[in-house]
N, C-alpha and C. Protein backbone atom coordinates (compact mmCIF):
# COMPACT_ATOMS: atom_id res chain seq x y z
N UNK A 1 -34.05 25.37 29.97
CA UNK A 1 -33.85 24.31 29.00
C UNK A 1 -32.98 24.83 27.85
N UNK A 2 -32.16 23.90 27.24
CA UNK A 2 -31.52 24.22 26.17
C UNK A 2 -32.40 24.91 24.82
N UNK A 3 -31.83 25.73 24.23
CA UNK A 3 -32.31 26.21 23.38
C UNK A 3 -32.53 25.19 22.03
N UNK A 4 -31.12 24.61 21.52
CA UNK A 4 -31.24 23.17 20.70
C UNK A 4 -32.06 22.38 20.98
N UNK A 5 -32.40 22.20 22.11
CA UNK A 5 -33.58 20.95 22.67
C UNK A 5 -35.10 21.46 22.46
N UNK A 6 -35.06 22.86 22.77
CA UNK A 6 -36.48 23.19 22.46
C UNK A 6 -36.90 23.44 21.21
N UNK A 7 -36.02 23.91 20.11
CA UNK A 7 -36.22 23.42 18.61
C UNK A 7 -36.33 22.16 18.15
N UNK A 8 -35.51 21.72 18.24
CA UNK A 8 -35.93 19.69 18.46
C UNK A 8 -37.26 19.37 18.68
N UNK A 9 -37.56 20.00 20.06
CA UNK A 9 -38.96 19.44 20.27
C UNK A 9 -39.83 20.14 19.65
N UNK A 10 -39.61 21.41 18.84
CA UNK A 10 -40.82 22.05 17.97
C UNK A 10 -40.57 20.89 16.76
N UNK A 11 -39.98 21.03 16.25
CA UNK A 11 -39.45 19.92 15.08
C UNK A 11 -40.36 18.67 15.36
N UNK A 12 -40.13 18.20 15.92
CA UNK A 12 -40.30 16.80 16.65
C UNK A 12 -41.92 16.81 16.56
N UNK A 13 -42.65 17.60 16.74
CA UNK A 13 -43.63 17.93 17.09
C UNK A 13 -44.87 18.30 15.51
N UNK A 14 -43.86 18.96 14.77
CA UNK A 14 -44.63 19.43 13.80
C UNK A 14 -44.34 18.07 12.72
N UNK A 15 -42.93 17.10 12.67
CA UNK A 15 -43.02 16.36 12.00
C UNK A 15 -44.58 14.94 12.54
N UNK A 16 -44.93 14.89 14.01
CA UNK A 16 -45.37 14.22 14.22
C UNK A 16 -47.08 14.38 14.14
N UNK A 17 -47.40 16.16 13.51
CA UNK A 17 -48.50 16.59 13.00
C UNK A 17 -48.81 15.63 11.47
N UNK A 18 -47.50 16.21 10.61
CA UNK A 18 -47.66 15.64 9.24
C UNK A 18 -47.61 14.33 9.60
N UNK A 19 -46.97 13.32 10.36
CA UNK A 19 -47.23 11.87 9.95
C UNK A 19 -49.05 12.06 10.42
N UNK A 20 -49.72 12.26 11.55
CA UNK A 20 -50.43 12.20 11.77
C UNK A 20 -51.60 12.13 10.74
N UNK A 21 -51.46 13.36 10.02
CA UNK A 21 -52.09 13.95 8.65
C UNK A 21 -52.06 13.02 7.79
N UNK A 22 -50.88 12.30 7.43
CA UNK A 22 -50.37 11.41 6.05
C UNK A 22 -51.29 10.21 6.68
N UNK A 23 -51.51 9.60 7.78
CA UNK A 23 -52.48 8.47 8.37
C UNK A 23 -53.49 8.95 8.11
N UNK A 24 -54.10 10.42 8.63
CA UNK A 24 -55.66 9.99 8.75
C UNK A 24 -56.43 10.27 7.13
N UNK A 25 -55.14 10.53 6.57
CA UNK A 25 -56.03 10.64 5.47
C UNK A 25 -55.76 9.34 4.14
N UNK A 26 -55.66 8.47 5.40
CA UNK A 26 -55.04 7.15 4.59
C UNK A 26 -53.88 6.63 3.97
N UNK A 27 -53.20 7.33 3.91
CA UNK A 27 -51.74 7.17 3.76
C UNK A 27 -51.80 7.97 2.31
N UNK A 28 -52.57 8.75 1.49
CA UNK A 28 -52.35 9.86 0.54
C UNK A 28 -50.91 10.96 0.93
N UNK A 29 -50.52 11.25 0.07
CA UNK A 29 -49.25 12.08 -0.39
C UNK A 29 -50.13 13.14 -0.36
N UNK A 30 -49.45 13.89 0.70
CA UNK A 30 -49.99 15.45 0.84
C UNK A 30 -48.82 16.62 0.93
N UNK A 31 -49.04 17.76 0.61
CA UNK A 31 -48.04 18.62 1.15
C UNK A 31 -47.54 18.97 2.20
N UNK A 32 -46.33 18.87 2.53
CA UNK A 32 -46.14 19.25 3.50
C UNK A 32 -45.48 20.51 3.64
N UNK A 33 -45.54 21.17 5.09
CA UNK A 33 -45.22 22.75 4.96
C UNK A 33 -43.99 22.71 5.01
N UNK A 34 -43.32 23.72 4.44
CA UNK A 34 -42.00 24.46 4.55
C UNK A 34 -41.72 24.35 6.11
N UNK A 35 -40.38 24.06 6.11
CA UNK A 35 -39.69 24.05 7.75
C UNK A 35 -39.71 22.59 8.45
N UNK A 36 -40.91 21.52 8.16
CA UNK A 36 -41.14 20.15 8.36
C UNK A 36 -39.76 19.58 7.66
N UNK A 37 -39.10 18.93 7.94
CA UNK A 37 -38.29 17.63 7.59
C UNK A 37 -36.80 18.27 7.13
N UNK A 38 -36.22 16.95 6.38
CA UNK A 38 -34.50 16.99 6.80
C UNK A 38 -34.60 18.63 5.45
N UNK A 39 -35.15 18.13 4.06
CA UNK A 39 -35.01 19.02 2.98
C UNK A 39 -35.49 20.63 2.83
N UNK A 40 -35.90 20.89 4.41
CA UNK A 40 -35.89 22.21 4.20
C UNK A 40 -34.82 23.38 4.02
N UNK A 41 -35.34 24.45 4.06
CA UNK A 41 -34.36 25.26 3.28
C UNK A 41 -33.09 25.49 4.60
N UNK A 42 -33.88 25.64 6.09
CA UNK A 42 -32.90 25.94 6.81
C UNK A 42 -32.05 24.85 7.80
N UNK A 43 -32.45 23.76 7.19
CA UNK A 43 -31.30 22.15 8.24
C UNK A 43 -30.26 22.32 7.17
N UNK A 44 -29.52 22.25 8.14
CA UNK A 44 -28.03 21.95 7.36
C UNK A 44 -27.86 20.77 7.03
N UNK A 45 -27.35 19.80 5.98
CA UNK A 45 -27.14 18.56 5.46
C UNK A 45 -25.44 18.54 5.49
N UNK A 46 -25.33 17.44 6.54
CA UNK A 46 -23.84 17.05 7.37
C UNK A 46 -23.49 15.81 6.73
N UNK A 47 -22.50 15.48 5.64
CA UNK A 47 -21.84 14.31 5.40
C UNK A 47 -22.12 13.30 6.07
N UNK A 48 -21.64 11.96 6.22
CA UNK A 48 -21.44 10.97 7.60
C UNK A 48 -19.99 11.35 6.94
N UNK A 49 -19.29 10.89 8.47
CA UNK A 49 -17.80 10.51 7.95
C UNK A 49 -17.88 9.14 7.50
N UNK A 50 -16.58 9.13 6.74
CA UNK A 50 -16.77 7.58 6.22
C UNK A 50 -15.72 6.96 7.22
N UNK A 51 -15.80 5.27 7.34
CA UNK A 51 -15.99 4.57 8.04
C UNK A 51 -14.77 4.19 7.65
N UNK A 52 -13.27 3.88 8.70
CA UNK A 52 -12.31 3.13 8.27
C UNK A 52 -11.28 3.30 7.67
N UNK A 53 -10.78 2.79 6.71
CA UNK A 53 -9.31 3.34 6.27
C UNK A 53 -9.82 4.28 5.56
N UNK A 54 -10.67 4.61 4.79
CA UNK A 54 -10.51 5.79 3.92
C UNK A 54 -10.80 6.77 3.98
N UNK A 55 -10.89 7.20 5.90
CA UNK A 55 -10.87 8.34 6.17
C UNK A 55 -9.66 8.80 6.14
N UNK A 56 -8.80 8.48 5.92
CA UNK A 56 -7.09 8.36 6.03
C UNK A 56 -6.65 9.10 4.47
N UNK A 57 -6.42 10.37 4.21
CA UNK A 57 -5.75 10.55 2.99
C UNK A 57 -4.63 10.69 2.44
N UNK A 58 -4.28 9.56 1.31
CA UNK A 58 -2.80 9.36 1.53
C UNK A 58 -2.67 9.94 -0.28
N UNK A 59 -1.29 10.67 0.02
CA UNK A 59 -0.48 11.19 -0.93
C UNK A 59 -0.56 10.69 -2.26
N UNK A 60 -1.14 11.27 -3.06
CA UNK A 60 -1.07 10.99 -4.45
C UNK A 60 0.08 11.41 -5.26
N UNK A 61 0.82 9.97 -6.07
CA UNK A 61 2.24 10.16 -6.58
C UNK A 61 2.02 9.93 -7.90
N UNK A 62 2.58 10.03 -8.84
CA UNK A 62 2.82 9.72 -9.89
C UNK A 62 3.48 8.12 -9.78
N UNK A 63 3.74 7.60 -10.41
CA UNK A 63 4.54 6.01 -10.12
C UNK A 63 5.27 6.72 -11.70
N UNK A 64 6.78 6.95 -11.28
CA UNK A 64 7.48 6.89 -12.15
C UNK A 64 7.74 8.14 -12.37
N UNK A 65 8.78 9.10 -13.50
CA UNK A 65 8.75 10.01 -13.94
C UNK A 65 8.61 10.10 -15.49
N UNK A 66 8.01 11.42 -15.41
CA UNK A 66 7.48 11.90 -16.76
C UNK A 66 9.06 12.41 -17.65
N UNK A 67 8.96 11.37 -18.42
CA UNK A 67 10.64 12.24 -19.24
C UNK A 67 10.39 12.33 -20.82
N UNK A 68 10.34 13.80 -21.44
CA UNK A 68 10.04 14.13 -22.82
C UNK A 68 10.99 13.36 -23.74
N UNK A 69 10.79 13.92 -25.20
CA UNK A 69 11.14 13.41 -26.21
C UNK A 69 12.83 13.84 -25.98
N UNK A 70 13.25 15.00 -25.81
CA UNK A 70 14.58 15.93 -25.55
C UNK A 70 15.33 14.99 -24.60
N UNK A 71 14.44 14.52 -23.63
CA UNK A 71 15.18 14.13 -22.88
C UNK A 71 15.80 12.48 -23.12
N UNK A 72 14.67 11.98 -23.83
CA UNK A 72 14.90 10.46 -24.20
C UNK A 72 15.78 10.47 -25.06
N UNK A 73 16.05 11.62 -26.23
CA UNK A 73 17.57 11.56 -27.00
C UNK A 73 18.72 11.97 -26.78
N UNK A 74 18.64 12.15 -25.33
CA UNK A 74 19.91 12.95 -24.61
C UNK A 74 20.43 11.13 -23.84
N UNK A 75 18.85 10.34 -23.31
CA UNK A 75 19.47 9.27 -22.71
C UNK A 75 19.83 7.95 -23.46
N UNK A 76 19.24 7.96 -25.02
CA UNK A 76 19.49 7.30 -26.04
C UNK A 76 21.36 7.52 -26.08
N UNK A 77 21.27 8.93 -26.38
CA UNK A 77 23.05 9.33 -26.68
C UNK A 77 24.21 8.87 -25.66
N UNK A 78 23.64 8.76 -24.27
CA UNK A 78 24.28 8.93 -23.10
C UNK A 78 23.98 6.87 -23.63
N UNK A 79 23.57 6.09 -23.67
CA UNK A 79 23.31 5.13 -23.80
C UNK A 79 24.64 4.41 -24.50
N UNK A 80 24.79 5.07 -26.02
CA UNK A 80 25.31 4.73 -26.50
C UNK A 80 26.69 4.84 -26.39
N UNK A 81 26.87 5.94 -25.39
CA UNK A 81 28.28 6.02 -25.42
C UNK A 81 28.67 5.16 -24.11
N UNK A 82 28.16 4.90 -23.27
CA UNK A 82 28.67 3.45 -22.77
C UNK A 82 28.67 2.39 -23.18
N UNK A 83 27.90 1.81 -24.65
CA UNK A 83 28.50 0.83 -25.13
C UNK A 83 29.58 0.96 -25.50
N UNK A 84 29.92 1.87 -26.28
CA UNK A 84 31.53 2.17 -26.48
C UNK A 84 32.39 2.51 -25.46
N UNK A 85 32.27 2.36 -24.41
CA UNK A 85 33.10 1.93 -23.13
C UNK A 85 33.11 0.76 -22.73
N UNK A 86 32.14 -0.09 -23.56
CA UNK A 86 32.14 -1.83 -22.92
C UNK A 86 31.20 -1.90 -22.20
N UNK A 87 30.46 -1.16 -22.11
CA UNK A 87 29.36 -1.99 -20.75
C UNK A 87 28.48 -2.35 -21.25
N UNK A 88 27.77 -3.42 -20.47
CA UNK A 88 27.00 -4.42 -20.80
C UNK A 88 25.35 -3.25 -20.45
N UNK A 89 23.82 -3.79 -21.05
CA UNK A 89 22.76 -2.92 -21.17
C UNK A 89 22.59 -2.60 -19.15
N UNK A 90 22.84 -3.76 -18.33
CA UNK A 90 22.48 -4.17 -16.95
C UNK A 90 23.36 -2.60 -16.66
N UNK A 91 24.59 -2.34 -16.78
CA UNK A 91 25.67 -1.84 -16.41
C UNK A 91 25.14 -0.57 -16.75
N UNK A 92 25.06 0.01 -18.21
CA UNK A 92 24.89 0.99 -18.12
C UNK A 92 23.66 1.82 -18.20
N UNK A 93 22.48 0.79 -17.82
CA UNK A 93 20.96 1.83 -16.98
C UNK A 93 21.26 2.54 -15.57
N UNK A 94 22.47 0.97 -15.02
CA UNK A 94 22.92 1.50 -13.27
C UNK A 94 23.78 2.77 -13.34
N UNK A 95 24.54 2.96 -14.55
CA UNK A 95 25.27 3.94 -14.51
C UNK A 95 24.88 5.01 -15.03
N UNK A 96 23.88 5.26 -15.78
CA UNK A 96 23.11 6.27 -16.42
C UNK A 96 21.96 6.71 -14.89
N UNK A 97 21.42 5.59 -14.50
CA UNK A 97 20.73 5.87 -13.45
C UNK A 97 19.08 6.30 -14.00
N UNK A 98 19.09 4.67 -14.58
CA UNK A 98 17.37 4.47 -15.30
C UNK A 98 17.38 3.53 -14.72
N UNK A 99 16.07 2.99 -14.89
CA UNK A 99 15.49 1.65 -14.42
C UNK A 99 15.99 0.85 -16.15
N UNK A 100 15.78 -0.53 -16.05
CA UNK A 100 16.20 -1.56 -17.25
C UNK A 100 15.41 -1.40 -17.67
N UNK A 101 13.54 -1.47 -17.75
CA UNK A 101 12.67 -1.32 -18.43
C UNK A 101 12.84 -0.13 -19.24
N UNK A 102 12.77 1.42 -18.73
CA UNK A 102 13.54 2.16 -19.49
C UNK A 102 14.75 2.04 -20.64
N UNK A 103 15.47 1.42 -19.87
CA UNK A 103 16.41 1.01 -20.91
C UNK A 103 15.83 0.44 -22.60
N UNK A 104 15.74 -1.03 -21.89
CA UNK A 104 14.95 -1.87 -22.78
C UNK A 104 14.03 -0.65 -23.66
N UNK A 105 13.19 0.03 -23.62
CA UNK A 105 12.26 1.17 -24.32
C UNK A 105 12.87 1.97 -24.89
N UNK A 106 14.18 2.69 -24.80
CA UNK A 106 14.92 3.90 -25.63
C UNK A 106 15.67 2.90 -26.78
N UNK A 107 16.05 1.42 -26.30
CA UNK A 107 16.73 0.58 -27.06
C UNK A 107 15.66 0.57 -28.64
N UNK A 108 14.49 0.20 -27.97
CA UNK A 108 14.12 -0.12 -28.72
C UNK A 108 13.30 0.74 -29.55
N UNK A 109 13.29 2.15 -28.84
CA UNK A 109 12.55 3.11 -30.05
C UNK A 109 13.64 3.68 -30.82
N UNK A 110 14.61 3.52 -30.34
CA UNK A 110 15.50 4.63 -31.37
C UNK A 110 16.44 3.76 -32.33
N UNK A 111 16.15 2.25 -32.22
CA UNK A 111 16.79 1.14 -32.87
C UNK A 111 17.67 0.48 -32.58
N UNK A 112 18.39 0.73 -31.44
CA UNK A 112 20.14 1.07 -31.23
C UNK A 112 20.67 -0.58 -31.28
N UNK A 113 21.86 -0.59 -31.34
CA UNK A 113 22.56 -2.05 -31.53
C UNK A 113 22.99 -2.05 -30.54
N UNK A 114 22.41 -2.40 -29.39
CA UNK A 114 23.08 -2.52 -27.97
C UNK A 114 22.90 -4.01 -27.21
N UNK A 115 23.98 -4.37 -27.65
CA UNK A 115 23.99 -6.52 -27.18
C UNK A 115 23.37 -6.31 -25.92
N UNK A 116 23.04 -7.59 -25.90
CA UNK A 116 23.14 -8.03 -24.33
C UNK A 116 23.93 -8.65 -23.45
N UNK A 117 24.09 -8.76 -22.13
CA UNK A 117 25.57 -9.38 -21.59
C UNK A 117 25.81 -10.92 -22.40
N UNK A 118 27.06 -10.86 -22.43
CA UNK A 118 27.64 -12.07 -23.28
C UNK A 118 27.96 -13.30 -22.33
């Protein structure tokens, strides 16, 4: 016989002493011995896997990039000097190579007089 199987059935056996015990003495809370049940010292306690998509772990990104103060007055400057080439705010985020929301945000922290398309 398997060796796993015949621990099982000691197991099996001593848990079915203590229920026995916990009945005849009326259903009173008694001690039970060391080695009985899941919380002893030597069963190993196995996760479940979880169920479905979120066994699946997917890549944690940032949404967006992190750009400092140094860098926002380098794209403020770079900003401004395509208005003085003529371009419109649309024109020169594409040509700076920001998103417009960005845009719109350096416009408006650093004050700048930058129209909008006419």
């Amino acid at each position: 016989m398997d060796p796993a199987i015949e621990e099982a059935a000691k197991r099996q056996s001593g848990l079915e002493a203590a229920k026995a015990a916990f009945f005849a003495s009326g259903g009173q809370a008694q001690l039970i011995p060391t080695g009985i049940g899941k919380d002893s010292p030597g069963v190993e306690q196995v996760p479940k896997p979880a169920y479905g998509y979120r066994t699946i772990e997917t890549a944690k990104s940032k949404r967006g990039r992190v750009i400092g103060d140094e860098e926002r007055r380098e794209l403020a400057g770079r900003l401004m000097e395509c208005k003085a080439a003529g371009m419109t705010r649309y024109k020169a985020s594409k040509h700076i190579g920001i998103s417009e929301t960005l845009c719109r945000k350096l416009i408006a922290e650093h004050s700048l007089d930058f129209p909008t398309s006419q």
